[in-house]
Protein backbone atom coordinates (compact mmCIF):
# COMPACT_ATOMS: atom_id res chain seq x y z
CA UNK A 1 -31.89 -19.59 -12.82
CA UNK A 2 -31.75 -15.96 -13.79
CA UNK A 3 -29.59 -15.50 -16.98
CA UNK A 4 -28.31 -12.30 -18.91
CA UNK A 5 -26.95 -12.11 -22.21
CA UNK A 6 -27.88 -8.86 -23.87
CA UNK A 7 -24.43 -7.61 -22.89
CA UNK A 8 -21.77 -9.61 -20.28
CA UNK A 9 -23.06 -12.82 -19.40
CA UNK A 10 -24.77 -13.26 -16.14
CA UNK A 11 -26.53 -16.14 -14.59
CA UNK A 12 -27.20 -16.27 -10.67
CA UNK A 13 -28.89 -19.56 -9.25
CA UNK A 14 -31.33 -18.36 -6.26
CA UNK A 15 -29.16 -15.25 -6.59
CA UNK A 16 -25.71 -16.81 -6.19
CA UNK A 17 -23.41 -16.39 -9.35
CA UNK A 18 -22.75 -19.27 -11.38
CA UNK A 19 -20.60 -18.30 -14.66
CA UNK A 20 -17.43 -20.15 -14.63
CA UNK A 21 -13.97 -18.15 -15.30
CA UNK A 22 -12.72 -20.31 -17.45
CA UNK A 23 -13.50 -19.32 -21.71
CA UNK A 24 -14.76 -22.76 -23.13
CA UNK A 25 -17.49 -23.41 -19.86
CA UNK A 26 -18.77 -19.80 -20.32
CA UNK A 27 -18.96 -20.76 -23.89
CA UNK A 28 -21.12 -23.76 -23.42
CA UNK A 29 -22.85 -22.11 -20.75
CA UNK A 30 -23.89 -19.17 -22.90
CA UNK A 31 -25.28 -21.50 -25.91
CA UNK A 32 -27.39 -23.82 -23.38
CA UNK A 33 -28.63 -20.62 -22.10
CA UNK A 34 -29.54 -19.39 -25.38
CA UNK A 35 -31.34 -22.47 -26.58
CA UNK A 36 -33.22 -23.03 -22.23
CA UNK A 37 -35.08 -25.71 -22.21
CA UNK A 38 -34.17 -27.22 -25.63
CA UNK A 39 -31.95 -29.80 -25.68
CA UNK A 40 -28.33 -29.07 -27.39
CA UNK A 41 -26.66 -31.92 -29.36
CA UNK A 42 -23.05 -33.09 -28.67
CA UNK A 43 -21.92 -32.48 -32.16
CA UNK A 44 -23.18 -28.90 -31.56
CA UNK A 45 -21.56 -28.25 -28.40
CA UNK A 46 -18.15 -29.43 -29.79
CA UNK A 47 -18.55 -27.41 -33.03
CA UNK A 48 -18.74 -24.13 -30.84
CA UNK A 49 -15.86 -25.76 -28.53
CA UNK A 50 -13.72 -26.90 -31.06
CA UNK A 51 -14.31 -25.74 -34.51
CA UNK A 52 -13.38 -28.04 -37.24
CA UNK A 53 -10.22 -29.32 -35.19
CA UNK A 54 -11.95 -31.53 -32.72
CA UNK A 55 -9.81 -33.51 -30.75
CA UNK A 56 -9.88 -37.21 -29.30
CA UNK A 57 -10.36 -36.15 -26.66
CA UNK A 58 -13.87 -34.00 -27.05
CA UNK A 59 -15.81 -36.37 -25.71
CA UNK A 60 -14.51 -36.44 -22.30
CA UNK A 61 -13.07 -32.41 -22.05
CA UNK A 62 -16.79 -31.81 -22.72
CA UNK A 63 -17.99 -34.05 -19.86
CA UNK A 64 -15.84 -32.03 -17.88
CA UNK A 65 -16.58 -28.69 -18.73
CA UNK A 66 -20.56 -30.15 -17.96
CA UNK A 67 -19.15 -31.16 -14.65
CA UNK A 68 -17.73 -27.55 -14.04
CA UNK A 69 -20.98 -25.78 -14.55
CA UNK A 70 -22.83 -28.76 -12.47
CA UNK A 71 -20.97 -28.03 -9.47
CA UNK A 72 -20.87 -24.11 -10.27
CA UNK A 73 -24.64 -24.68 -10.01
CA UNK A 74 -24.41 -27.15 -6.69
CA UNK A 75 -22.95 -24.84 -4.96
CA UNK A 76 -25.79 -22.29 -5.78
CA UNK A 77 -28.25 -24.65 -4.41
CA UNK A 78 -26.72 -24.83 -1.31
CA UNK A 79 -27.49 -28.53 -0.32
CA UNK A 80 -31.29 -28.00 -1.09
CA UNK A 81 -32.38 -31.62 -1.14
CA UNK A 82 -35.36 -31.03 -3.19
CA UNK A 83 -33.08 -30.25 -6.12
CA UNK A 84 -30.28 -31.37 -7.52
CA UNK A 85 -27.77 -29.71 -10.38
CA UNK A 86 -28.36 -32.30 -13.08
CA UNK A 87 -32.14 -31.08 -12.91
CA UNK A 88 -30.57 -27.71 -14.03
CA UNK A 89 -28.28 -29.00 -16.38
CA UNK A 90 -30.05 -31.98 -17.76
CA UNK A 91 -28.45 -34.64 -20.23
CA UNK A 92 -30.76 -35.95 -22.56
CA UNK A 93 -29.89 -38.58 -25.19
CA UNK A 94 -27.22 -36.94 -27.37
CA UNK A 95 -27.26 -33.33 -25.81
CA UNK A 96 -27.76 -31.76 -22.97
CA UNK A 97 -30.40 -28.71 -21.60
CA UNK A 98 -29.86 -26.39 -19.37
CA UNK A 99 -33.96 -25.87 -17.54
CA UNK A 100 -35.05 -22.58 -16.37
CA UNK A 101 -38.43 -21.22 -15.70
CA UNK A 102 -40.47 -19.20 -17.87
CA UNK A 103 -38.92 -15.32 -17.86
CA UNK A 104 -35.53 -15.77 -16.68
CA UNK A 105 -33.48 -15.60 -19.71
CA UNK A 106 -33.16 -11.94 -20.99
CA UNK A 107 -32.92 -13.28 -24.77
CA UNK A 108 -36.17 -14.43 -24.74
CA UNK A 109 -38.00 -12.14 -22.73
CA UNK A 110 -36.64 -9.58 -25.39
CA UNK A 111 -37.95 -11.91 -28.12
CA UNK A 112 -41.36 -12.07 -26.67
CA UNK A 113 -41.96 -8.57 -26.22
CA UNK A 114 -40.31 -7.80 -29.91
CA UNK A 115 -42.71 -10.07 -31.66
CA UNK A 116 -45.28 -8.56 -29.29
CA UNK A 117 -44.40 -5.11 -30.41
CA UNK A 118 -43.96 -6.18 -34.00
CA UNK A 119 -47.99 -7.76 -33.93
CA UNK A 120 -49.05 -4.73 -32.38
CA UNK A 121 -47.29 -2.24 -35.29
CA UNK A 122 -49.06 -4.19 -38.18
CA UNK A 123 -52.37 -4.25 -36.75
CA UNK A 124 -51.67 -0.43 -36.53
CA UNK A 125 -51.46 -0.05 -32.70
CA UNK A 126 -48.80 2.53 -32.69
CA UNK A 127 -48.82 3.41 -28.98
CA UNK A 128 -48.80 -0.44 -27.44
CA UNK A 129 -45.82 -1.29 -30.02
CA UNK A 130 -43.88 1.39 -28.81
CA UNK A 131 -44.30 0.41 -25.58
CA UNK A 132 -43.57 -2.94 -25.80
CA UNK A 133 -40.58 -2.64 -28.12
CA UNK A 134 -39.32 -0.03 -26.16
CA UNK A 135 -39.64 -2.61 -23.11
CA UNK A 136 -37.67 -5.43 -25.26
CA UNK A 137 -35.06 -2.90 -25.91
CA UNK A 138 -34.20 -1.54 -22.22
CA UNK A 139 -33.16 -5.42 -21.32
CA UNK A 140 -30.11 -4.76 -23.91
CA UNK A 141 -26.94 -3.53 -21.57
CA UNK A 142 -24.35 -3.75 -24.40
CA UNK A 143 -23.61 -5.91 -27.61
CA UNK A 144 -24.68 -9.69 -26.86
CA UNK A 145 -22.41 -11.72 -25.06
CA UNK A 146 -19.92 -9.33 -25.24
CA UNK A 147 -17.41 -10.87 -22.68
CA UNK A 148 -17.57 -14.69 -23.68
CA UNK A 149 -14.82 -15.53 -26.54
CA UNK A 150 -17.63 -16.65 -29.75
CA UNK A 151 -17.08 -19.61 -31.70
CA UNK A 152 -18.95 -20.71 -35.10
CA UNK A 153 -22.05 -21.46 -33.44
CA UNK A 154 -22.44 -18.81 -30.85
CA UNK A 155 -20.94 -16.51 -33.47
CA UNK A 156 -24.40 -16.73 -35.47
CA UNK A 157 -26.36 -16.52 -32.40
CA UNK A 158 -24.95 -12.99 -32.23
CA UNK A 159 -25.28 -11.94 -35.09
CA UNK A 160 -28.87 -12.66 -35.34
CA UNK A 161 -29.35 -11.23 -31.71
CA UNK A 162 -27.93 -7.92 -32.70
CA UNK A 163 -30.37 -7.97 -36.12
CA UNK A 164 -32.70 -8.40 -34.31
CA UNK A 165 -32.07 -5.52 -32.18
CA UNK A 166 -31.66 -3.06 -34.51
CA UNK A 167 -34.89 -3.88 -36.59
CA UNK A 168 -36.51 -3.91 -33.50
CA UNK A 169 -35.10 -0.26 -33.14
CA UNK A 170 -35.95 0.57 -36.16
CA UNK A 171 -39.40 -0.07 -35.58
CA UNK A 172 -40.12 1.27 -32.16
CA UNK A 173 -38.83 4.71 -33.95
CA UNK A 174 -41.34 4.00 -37.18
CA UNK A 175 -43.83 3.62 -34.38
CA UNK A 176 -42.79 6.90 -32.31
CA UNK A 177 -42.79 8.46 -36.10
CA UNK A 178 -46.62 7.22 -36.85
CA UNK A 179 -47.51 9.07 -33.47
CA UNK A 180 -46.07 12.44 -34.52
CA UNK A 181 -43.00 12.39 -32.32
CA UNK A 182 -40.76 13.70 -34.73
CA UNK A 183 -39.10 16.26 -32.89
CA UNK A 184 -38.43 13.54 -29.96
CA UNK A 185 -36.80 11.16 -31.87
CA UNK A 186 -34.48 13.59 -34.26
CA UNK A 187 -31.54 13.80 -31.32
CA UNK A 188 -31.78 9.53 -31.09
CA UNK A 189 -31.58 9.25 -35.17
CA UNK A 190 -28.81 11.62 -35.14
CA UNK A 191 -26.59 9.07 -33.17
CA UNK A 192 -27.91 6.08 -34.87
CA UNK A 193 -27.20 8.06 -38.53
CA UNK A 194 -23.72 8.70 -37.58
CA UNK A 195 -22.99 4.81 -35.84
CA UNK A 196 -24.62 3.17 -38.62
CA UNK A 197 -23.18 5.39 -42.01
CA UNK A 198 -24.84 2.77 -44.35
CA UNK A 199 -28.00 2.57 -42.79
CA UNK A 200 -30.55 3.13 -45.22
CA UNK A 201 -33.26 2.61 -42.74
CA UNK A 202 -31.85 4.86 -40.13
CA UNK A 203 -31.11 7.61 -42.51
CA UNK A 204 -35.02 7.74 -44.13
CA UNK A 205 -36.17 8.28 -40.88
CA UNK A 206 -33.89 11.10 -39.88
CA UNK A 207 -35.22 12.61 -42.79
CA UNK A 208 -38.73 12.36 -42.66
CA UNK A 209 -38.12 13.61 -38.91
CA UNK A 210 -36.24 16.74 -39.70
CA UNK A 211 -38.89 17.42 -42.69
CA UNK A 212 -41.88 17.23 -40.41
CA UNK A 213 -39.86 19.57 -38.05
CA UNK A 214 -38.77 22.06 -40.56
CA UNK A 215 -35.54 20.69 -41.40
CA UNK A 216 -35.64 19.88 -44.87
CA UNK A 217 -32.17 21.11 -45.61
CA UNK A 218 -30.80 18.95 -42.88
CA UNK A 219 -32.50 16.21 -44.02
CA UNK A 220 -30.90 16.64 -47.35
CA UNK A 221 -27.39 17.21 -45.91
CA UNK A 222 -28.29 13.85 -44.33
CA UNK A 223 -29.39 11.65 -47.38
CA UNK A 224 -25.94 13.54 -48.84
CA UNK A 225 -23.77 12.09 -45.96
CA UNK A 226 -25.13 8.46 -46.50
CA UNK A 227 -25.11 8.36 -50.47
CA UNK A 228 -21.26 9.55 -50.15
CA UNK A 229 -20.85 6.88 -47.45
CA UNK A 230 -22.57 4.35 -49.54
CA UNK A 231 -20.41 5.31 -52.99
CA UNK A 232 -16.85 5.92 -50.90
CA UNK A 233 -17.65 2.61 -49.45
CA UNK A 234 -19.26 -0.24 -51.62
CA UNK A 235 -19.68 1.73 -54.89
CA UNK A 236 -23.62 2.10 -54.70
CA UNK A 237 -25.93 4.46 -54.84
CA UNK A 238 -28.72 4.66 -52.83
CA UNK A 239 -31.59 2.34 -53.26
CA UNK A 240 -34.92 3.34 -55.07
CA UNK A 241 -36.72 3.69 -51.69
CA UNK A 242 -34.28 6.53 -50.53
CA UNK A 243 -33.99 8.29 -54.01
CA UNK A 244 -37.41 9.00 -54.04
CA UNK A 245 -37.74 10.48 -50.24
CA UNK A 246 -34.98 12.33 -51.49
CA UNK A 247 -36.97 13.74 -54.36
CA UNK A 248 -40.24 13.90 -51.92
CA UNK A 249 -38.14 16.14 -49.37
CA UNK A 250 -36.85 18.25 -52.36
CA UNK A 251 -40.87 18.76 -54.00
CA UNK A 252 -41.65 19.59 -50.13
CA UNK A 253 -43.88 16.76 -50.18
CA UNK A 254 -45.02 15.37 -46.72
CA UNK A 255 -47.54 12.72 -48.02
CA UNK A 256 -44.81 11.00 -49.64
CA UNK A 257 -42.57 11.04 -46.29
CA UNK A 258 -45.42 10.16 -43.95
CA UNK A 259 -46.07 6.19 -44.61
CA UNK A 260 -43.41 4.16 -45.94
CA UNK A 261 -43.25 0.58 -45.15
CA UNK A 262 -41.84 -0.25 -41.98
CA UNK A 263 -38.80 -2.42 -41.86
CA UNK A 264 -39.16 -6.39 -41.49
């Protein structure tokens, strides 16, 4: 099974689709595809389902909904005899696990390649984390699950998908910056520097890339936008970090802009 959720959900079953209509299946559907190949525990399940206000009832609703998707997936399989939907969608004791094969979930594939791209940036391989992050980052075709209503679990899954997206961002561009693209990567920091106001991250690097390209002023008119953000906003001023790019770009410093530790 071939499953997308860097953006809408999608899963196709020997290229058939298989995503139910209905919200609460496409919720369980998009949390067994997030934890493939693990098993998911009842109480789990329900929690995303339900909230705090399970009902009686849970216990067989949530059978059904495991029905729905079963025969979503039956129908996929078109009568193959070798294979049946409950090897898919597997219960275990106390869960259940939705089984796909190595590659086919677009969550992990962008995992793997991040932490890929992330090993090769601290051993100092510049070019090959670029790459590779830039790889992770092209499966992303919108905000995750974007089209499947979130409950408290899923909810967190999101949230930590989307982190993870931006630091991976963050350091594909450190990475384009430690190969001298500067000038390639100011039009793609603009954008991010006006989506993400509070961004300190986002911000240093538009400034050390309109430095190195003879910007200095504009990188100053940035680090002005985001410290008036940043006061207007939550009533700080900008960290240490930034302060003292700020007074680098000022002293027309470039050592001091060049290395600074990419993000975590």
């Amino acid at each position: 099974m071939e499953i997308k959720v860097l953006g809408a959900l999608a899963a196709h079953e020997r290229g058939a689709p298989v995503v139910p209509t209905a919200a609460k299946p496409r919720q369980l559907l998009a949390l067994l595809a997030l934890h493939a190949d693990r098993v998911v525990a009842v109480p789990t399940l329900m929690e995303e389902i339900w909230g705090e206000n399970v009902p009686r009832s849970a216990s067989t609703t949530l059978q059904t909904y495991i029905l729905q998707l079963r025969r979503k997936i039956a129908a996929a399989l078109a009568g193959d005899p070798l294979v049946d939907a409950k090897d898919v969608l597997v219960t275990r004791l106390g869960g259940y696990m939705l089984r796909v094969q190595p590659g086919q979930v677009d969550a992990h594939e962008f995992e793997r390649l991040s932490d890929s791209g992330r090993t090769a940036f601290e051993l100092g391989d510049h070019r090959t984390a670029s790459d590779l992050l830039r790889r992770a980052l092209a499966l992303w075709q919108g905000p995750a699950l974007v089209d499947v209503p979130a409950g408290a679990v899923l909810e967190l899954e999101v949230l930590r998908l989307n982190e993870e997206r931006t630091a991976a961002l963050e350091r594909r561009i450190e990475a384009d910056l430690r190969l001298g693209r500067h000038a390639e990567v100011v039009p793609e920091l603009r954008v991010l520097a006006a989506r993400h106001p509070l961004h300190e991250g986002f911000c240093a690097q538009l400034m050390r890339a309109l430095h190195r390209t003879g910007g200095s002023w504009r990188a100053l008119e940035a680090y002005q936008r985001l410290r008036g953000s940043l006061v207007r906003e939550l009533g700080l001023e900008p960290s240490a970090t930034l302060q003292e790019l700020h007074q680098a770009v000022l002293a027309g410093d470039p050592d001091h802009t060049l290395h600074p530790a990419a993000a975590d």
